[in-house]
C-alpha atoms as a PDB file:
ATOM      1  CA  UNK A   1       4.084  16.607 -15.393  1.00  0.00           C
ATOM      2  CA  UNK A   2       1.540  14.513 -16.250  1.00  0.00           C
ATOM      3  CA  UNK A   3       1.319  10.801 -15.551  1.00  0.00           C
ATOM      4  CA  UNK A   4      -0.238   7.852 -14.394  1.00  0.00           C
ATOM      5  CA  UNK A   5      -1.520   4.432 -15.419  1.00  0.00           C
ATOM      6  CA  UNK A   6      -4.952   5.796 -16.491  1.00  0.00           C
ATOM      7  CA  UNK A   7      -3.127   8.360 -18.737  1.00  0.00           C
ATOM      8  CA  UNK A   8      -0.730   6.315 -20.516  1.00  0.00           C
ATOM      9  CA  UNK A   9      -3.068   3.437 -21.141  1.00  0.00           C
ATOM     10  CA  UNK A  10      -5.238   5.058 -22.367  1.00  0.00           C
ATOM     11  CA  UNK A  11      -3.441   7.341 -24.766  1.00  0.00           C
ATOM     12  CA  UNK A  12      -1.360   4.373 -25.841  1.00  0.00           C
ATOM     13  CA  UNK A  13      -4.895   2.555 -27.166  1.00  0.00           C
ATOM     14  CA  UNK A  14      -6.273   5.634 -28.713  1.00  0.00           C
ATOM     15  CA  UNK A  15      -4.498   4.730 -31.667  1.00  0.00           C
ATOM     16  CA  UNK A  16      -6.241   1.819 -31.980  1.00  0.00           C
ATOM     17  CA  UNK A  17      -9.891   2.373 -30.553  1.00  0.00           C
ATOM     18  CA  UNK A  18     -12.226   4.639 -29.167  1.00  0.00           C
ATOM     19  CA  UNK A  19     -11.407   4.814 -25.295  1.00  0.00           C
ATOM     20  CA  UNK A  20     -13.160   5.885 -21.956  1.00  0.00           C
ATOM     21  CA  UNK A  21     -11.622   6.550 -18.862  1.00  0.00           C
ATOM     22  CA  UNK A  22     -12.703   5.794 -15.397  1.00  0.00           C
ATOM     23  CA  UNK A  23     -10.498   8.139 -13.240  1.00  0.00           C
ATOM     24  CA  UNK A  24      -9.892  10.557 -10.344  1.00  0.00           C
ATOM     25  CA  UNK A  25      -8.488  14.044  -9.813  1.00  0.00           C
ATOM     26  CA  UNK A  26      -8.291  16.956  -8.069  1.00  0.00           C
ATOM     27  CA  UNK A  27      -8.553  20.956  -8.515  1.00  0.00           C
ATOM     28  CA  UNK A  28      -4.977  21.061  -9.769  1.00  0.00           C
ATOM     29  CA  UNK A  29      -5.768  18.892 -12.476  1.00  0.00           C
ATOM     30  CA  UNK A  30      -4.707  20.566 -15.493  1.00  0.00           C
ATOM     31  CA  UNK A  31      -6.957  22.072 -18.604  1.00  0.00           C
ATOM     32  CA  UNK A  32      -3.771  21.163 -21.013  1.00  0.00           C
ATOM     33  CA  UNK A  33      -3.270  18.079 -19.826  1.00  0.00           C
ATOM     34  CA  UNK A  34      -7.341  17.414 -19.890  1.00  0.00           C
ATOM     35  CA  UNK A  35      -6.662  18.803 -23.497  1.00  0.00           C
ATOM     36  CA  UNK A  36      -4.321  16.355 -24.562  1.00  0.00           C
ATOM     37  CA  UNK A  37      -6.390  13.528 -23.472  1.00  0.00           C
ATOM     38  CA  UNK A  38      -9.411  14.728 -25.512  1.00  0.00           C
ATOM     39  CA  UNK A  39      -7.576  15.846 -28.269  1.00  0.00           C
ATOM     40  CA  UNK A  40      -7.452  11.698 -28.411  1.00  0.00           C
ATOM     41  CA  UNK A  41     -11.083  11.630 -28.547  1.00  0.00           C
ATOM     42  CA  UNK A  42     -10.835   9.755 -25.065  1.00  0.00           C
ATOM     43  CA  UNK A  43     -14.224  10.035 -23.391  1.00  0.00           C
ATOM     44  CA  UNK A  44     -13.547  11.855 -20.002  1.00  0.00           C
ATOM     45  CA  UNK A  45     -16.803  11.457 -18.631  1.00  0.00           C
ATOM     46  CA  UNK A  46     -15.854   8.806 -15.984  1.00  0.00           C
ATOM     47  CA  UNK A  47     -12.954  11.275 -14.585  1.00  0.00           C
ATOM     48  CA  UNK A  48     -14.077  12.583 -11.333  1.00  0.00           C
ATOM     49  CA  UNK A  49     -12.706  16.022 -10.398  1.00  0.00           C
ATOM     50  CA  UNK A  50     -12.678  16.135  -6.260  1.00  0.00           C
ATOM     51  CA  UNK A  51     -13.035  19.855  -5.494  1.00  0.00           C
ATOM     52  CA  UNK A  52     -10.484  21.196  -3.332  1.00  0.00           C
ATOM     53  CA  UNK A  53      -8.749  17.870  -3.530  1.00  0.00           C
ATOM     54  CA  UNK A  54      -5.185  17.373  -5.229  1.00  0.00           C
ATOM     55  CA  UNK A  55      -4.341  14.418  -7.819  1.00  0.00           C
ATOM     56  CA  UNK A  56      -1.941  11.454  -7.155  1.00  0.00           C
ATOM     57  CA  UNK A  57       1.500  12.571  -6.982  1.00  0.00           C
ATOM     58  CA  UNK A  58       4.579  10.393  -7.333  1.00  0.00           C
ATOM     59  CA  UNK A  59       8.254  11.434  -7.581  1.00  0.00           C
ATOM     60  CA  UNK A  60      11.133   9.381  -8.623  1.00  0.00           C
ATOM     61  CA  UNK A  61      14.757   8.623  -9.815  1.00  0.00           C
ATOM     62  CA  UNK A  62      16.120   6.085 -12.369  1.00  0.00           C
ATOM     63  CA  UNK A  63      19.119   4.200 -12.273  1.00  0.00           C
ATOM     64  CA  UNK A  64      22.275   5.230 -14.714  1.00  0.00           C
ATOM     65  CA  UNK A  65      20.807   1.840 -16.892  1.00  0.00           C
ATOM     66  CA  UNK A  66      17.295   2.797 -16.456  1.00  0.00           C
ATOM     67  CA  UNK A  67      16.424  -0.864 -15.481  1.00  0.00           C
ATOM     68  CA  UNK A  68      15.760   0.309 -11.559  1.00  0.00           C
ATOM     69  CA  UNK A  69      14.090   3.044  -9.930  1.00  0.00           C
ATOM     70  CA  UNK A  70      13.694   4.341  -6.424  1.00  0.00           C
ATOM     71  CA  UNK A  71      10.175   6.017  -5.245  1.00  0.00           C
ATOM     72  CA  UNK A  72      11.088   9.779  -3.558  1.00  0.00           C
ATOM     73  CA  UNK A  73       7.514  10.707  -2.734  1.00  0.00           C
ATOM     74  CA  UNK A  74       3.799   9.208  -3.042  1.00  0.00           C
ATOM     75  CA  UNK A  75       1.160  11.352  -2.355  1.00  0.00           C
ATOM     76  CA  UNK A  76      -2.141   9.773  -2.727  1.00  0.00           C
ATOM     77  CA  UNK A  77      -4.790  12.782  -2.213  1.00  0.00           C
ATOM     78  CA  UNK A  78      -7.547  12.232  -4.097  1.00  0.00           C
ATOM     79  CA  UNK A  79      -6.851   8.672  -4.660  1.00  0.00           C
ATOM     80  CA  UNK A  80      -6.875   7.312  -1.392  1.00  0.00           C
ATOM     81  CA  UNK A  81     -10.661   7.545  -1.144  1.00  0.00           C
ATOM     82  CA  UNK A  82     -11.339   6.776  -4.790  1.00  0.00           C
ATOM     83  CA  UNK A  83     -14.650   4.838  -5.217  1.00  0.00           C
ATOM     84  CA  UNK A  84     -14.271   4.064  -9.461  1.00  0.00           C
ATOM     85  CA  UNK A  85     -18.353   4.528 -10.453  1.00  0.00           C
ATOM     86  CA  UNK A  86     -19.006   3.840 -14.158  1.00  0.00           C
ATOM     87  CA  UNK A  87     -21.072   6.264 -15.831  1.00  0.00           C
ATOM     88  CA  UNK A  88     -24.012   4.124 -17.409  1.00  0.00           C
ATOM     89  CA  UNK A  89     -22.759   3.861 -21.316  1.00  0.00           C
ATOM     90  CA  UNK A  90     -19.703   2.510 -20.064  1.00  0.00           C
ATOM     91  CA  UNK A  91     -21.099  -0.661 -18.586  1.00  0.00           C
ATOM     92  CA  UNK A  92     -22.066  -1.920 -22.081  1.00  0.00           C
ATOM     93  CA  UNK A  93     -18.822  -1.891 -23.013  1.00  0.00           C
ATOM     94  CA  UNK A  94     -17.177  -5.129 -24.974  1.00  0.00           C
ATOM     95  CA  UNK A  95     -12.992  -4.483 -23.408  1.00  0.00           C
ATOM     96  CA  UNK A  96     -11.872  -3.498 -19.815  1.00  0.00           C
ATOM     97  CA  UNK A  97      -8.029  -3.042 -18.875  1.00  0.00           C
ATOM     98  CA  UNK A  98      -7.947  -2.513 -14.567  1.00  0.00           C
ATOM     99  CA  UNK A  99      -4.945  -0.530 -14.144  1.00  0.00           C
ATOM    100  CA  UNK A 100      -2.758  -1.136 -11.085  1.00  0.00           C
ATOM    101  CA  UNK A 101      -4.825  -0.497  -8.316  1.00  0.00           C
ATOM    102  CA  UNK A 102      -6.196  -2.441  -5.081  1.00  0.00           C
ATOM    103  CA  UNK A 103      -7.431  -5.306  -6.134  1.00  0.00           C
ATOM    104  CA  UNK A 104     -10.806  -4.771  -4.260  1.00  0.00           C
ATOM    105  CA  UNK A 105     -11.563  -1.693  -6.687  1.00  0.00           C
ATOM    106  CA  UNK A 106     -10.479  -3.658  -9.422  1.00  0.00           C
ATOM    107  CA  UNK A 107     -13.157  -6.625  -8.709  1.00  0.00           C
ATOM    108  CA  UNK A 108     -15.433  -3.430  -8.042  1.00  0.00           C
ATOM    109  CA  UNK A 109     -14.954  -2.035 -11.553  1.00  0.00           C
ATOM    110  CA  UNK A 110     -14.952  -5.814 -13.495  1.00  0.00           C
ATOM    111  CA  UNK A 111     -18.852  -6.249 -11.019  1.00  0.00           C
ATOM    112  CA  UNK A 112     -20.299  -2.936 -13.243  1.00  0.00           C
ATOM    113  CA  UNK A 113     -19.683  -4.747 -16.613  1.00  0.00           C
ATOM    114  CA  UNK A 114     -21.428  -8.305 -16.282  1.00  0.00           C
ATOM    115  CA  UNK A 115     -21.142  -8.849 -20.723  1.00  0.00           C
ATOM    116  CA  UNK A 116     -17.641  -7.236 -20.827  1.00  0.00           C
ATOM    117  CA  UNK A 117     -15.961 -10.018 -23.900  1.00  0.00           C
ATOM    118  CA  UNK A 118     -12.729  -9.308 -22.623  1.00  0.00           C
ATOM    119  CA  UNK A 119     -10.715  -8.079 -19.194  1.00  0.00           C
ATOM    120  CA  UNK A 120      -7.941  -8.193 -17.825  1.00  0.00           C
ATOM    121  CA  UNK A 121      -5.112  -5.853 -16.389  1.00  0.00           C
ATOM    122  CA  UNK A 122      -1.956  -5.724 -14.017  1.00  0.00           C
ATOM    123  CA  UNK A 123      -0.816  -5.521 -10.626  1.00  0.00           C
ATOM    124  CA  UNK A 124       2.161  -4.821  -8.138  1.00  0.00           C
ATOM    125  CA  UNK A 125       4.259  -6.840  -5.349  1.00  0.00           C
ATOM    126  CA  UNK A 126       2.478  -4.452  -2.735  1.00  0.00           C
ATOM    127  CA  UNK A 127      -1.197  -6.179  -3.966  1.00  0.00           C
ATOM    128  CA  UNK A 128       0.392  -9.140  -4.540  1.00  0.00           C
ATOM    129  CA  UNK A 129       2.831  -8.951  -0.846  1.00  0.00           C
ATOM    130  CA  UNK A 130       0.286  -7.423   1.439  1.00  0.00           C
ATOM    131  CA  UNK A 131      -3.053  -8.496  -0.567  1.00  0.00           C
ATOM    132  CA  UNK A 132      -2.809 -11.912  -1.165  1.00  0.00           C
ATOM    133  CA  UNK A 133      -6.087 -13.056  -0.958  1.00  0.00           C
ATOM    134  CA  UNK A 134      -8.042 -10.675  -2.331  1.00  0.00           C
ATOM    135  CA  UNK A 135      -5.855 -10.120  -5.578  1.00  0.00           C
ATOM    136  CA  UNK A 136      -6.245 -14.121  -6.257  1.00  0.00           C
ATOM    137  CA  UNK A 137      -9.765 -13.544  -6.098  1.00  0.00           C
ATOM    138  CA  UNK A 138      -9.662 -10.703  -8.466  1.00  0.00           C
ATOM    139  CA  UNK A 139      -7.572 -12.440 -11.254  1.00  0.00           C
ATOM    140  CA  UNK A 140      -9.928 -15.447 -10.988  1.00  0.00           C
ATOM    141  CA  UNK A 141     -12.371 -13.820 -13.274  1.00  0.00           C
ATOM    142  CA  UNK A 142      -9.185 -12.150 -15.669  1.00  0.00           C
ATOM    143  CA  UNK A 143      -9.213 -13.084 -19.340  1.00  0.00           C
ATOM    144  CA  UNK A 144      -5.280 -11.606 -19.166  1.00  0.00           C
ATOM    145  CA  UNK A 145      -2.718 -10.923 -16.828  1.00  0.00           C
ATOM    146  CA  UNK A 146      -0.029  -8.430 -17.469  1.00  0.00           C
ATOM    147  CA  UNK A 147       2.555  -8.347 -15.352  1.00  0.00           C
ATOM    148  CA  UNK A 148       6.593  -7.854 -15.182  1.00  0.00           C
ATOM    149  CA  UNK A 149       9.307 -11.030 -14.331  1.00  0.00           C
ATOM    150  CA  UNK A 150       9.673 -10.350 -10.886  1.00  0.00           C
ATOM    151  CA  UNK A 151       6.008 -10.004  -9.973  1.00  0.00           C
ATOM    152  CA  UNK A 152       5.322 -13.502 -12.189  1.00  0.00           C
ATOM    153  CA  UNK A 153       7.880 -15.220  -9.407  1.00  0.00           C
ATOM    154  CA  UNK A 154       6.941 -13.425  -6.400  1.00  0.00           C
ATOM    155  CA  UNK A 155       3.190 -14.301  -7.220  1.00  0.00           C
ATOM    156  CA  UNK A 156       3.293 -18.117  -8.181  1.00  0.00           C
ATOM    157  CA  UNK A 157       6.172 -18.938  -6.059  1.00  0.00           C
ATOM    158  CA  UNK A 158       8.277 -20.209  -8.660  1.00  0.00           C
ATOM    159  CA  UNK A 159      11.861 -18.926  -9.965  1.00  0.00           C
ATOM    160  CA  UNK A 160      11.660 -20.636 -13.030  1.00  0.00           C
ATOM    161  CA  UNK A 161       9.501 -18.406 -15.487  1.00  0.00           C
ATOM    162  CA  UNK A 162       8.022 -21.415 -17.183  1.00  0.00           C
ATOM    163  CA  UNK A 163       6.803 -22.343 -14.065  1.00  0.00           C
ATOM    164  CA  UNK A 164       5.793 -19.458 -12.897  1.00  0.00           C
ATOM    165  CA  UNK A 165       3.400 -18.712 -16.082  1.00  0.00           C
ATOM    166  CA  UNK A 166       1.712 -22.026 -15.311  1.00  0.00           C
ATOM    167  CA  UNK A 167       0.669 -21.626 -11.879  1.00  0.00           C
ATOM    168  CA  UNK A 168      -0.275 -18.155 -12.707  1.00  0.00           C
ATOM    169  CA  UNK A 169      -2.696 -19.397 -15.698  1.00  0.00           C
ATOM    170  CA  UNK A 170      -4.101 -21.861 -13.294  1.00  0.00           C
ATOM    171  CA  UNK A 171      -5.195 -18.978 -10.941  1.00  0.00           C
ATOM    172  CA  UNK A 172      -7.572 -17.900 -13.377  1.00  0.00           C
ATOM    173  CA  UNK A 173      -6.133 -15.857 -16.593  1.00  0.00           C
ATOM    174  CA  UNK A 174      -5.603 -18.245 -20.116  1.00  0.00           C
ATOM    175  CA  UNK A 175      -3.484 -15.365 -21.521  1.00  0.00           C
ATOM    176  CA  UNK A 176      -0.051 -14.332 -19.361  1.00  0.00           C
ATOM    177  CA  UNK A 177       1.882 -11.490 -20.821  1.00  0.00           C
ATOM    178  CA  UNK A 178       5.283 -11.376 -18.759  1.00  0.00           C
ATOM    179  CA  UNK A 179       7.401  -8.000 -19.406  1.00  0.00           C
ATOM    180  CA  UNK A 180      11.065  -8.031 -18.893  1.00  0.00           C
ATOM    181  CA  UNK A 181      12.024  -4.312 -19.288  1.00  0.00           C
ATOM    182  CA  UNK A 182      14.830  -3.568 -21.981  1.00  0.00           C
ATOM    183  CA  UNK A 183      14.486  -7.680 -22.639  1.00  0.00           C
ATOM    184  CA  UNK A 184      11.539  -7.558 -23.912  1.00  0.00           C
ATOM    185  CA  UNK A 185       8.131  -9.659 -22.984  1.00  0.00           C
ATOM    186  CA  UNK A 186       7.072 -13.437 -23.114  1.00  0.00           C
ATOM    187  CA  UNK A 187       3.429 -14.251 -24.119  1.00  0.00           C
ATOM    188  CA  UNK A 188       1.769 -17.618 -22.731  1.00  0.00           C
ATOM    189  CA  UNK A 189      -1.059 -18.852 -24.342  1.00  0.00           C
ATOM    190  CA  UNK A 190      -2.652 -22.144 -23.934  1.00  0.00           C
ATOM    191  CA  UNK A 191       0.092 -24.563 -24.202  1.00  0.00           C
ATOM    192  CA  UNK A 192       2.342 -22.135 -26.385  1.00  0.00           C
ATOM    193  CA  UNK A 193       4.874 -18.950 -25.415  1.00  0.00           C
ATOM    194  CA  UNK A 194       5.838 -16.539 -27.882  1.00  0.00           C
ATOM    195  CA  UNK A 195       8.712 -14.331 -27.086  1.00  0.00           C
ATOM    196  CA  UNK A 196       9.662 -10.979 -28.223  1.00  0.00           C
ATOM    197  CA  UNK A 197      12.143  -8.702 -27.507  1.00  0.00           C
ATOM    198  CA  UNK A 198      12.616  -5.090 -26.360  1.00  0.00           C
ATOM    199  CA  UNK A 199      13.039  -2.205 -28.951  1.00  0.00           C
ATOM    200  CA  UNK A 200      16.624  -1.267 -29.529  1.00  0.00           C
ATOM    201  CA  UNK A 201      16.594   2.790 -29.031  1.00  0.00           C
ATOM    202  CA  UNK A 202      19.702   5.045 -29.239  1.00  0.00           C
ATOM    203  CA  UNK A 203      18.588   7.145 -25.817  1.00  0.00           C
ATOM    204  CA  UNK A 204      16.147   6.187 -23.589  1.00  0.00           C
ATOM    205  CA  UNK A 205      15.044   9.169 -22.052  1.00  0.00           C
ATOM    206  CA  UNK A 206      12.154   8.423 -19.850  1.00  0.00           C
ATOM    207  CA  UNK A 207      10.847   5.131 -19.073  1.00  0.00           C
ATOM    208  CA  UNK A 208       7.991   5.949 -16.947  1.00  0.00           C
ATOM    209  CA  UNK A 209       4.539   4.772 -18.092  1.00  0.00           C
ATOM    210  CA  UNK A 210       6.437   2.213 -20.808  1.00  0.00           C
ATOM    211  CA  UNK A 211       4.412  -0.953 -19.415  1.00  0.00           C
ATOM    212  CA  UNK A 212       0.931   0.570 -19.091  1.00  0.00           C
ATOM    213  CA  UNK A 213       1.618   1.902 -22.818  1.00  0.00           C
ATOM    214  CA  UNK A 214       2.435  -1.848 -23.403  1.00  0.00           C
ATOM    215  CA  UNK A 215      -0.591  -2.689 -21.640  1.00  0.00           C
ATOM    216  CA  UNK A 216      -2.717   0.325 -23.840  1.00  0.00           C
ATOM    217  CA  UNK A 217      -1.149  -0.991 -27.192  1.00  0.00           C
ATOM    218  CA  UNK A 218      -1.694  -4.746 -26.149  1.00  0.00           C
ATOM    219  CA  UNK A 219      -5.708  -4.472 -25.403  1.00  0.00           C
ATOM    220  CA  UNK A 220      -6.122  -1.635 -28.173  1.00  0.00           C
ATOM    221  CA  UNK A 221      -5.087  -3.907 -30.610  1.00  0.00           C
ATOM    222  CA  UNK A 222      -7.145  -6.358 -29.593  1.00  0.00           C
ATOM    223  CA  UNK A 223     -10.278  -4.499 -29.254  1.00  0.00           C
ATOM    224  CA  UNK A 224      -9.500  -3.399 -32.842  1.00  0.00           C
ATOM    225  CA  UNK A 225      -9.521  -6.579 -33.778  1.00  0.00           C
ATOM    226  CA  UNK A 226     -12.778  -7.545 -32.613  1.00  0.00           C
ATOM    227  CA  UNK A 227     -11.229 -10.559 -30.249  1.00  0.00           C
ATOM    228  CA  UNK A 228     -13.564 -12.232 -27.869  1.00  0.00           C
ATOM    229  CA  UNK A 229     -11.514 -14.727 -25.594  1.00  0.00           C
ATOM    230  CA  UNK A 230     -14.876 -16.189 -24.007  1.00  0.00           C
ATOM    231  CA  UNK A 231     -16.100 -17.292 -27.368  1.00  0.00           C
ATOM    232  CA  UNK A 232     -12.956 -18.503 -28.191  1.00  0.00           C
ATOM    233  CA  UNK A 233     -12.495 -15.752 -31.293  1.00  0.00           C
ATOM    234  CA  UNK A 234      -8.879 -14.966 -31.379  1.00  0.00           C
ATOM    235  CA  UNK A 235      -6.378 -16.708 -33.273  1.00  0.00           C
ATOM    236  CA  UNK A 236      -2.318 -17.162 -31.712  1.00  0.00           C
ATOM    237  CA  UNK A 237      -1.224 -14.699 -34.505  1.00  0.00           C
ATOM    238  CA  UNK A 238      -3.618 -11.801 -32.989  1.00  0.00           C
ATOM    239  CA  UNK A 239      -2.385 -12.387 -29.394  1.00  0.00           C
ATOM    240  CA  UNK A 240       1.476 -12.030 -30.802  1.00  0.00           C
ATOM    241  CA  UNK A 241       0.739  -9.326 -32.921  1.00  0.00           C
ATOM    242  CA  UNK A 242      -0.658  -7.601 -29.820  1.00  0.00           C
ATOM    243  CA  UNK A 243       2.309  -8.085 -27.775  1.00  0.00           C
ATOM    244  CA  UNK A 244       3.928  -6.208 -30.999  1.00  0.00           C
ATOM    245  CA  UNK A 245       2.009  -3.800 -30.408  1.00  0.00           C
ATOM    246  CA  UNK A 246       2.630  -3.247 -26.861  1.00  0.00           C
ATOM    247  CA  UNK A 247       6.440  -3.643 -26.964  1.00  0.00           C
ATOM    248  CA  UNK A 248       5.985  -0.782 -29.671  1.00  0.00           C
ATOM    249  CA  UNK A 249       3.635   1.530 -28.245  1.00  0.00           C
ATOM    250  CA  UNK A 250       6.312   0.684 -25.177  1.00  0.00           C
ATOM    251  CA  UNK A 251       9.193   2.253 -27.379  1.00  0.00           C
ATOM    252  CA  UNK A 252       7.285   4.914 -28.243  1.00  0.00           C
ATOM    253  CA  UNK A 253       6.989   6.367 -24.572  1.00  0.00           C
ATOM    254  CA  UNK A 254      10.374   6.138 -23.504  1.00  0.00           C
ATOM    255  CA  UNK A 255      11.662   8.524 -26.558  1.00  0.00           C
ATOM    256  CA  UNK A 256      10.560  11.358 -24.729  1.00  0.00           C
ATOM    257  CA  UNK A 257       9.947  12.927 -21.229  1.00  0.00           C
ATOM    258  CA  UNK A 258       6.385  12.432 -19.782  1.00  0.00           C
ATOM    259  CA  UNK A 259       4.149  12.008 -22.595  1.00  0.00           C
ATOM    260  CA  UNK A 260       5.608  14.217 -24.899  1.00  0.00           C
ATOM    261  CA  UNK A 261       6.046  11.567 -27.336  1.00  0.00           C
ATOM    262  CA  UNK A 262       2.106  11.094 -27.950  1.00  0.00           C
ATOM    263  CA  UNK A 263       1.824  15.130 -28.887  1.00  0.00           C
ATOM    264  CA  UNK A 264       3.397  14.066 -32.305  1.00  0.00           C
ATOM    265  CA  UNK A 265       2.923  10.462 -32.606  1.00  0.00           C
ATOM    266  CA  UNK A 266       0.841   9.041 -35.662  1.00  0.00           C
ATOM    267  CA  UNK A 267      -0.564   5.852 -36.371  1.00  0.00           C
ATOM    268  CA  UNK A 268       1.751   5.700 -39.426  1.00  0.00           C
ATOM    269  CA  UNK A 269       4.613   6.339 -36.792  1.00  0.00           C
ATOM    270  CA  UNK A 270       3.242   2.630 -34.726  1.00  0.00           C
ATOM    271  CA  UNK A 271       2.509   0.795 -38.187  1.00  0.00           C
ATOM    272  CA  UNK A 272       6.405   1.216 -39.427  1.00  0.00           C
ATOM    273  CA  UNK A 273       7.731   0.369 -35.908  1.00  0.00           C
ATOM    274  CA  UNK A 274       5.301  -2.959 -36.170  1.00  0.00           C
ATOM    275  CA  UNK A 275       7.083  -3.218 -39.567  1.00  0.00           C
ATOM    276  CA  UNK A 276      10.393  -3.118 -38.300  1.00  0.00           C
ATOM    277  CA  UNK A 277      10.052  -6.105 -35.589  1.00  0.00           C
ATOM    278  CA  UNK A 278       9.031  -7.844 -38.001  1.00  0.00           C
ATOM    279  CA  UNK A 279      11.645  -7.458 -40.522  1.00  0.00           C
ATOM    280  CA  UNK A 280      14.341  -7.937 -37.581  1.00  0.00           C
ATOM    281  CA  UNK A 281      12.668 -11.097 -36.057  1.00  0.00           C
ATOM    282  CA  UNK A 282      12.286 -12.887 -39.032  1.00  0.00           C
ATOM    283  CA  UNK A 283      14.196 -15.725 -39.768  1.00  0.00           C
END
């Protein structure tokens, strides 16, 4: 079925501006699933189709808790000679969320859009394990880092999260968004951490693509809103009520298999869920 970073984030920040897509696949790409990303008014125009070439593939199984999963298969076909180019009206553009890839394509991506207001995006312990160097380099120039608890140690060295969110910051990114699966996320900010916890569903049924949808919600709502972290327009309110957003957008994708869930979904749908966090986190 269909999946990927690219997809998810990207559907997850429809909801809350227009989005374009810098992306590869192959042949077997298909016209539905092409379909359902339009049908978001995504622009598709920075999706390269390889001919004769077949899309990423990745296979996997969950634990009875959901909390752990084990990789069956990767296949990377087209992806392993992916080159991201940006069509021309992209590189105005005022956002940019890098999706987990090497961190040398990431830099290459972040190079194309010199008055970009805002960037940032996440990584894995393979980048962070094997790619040291170059991923530090990356970040450097990051507005936002979004990464999970395990990565945040692994990366600054630290067990302590506290820590670990400082060192990170001092690599580069001011804003550190650290996810902590079905225990929700912790947002550092300057001098400040806000922390919010995970949606309480009945059945999770798929969790695959939940943090890029956190990651699509987070920088959706802040494009919405207009933020510009280099001018120092954003507010600690719009930051936490992004992290909302995420953690909801989050919930959203795990209700169903794939990305089912976004066939239906509404922006009513996200605005009540927002709603409710903030009715049970009130005190």
């Amino acid at each position: 079925m269909l999946g990927g970073a690219a997809t998810y984030i990207s559907l997850a920040a429809s909801y809350f501006t227009p989005v374009r897509i810098v992306a590869v696949v192959g042949d077997d790409f298909a016209r539905e699933d092409v379909d359902l990303l339009a049908s978001r008014q995504i622009d598709l125009s920075g999706m390269e189709r390889v001919p004769g070439g077949k899309t990423f593939f990745w296979a996997g199984v969950y634990s009875a808790d959901m909390n752990d999963r084990t990789t069956l298969r990767t296949d990377l076909n087209v992806f392993a000679d992916f080159n991201p180019k940006l069509p021309e009206p992209y590189r105005a553009e005022p956002y940019l969320f890098l999706g987990n890839i090497q961190p040398e394509l990431q830099k290459m991506v972040r190079a194309q859009m010199p008055g970009v207001k805002l960037t940032g995006g996440d990584t894995m312990n393979y980048w962070i394990n094997d790619f040291r160097d170059e991923l530090l380099k990356t970040i450097h120039d990051w507005d936002f880092l979004l990464i999970n608890d395990s990565e945040a140690r692994l990366l600054s060295g630290e067990s302590n999260l506290k820590r670990a969110a400082a060192k990170v910051m001092a690599m580069g990114p001011k804003t550190l968004v650290i996810k902590r699966g079905e225990y929700g996320a912790i947002l550092f900010h300057g001098d400040s951490h806000f922390m919010v916890p995970a949606y309480l569903l009945e059945e999770v049924f798929d969790p695959t693509g939940a943090g890029d949808c956190f990651a699509g919600g987070f920088i959706g709502y802040l494009a919405e809103q207009g933020v510009d972290l280099k001018a120092g327009k954003v507010s600690a309110k719009q930051i936490s009520r992004a992290v909302i957003y995420g953690s909801v957008m989050g919930s959203f994708c795990c209700e169903k298999f794939g990305v089912d869930r976004f066939r239906t979904l509404t922006r009513k749908d996200i605005d009540q869920r927002f709603q409710e966090f903030r009715d049970f986190t009130e005190f």
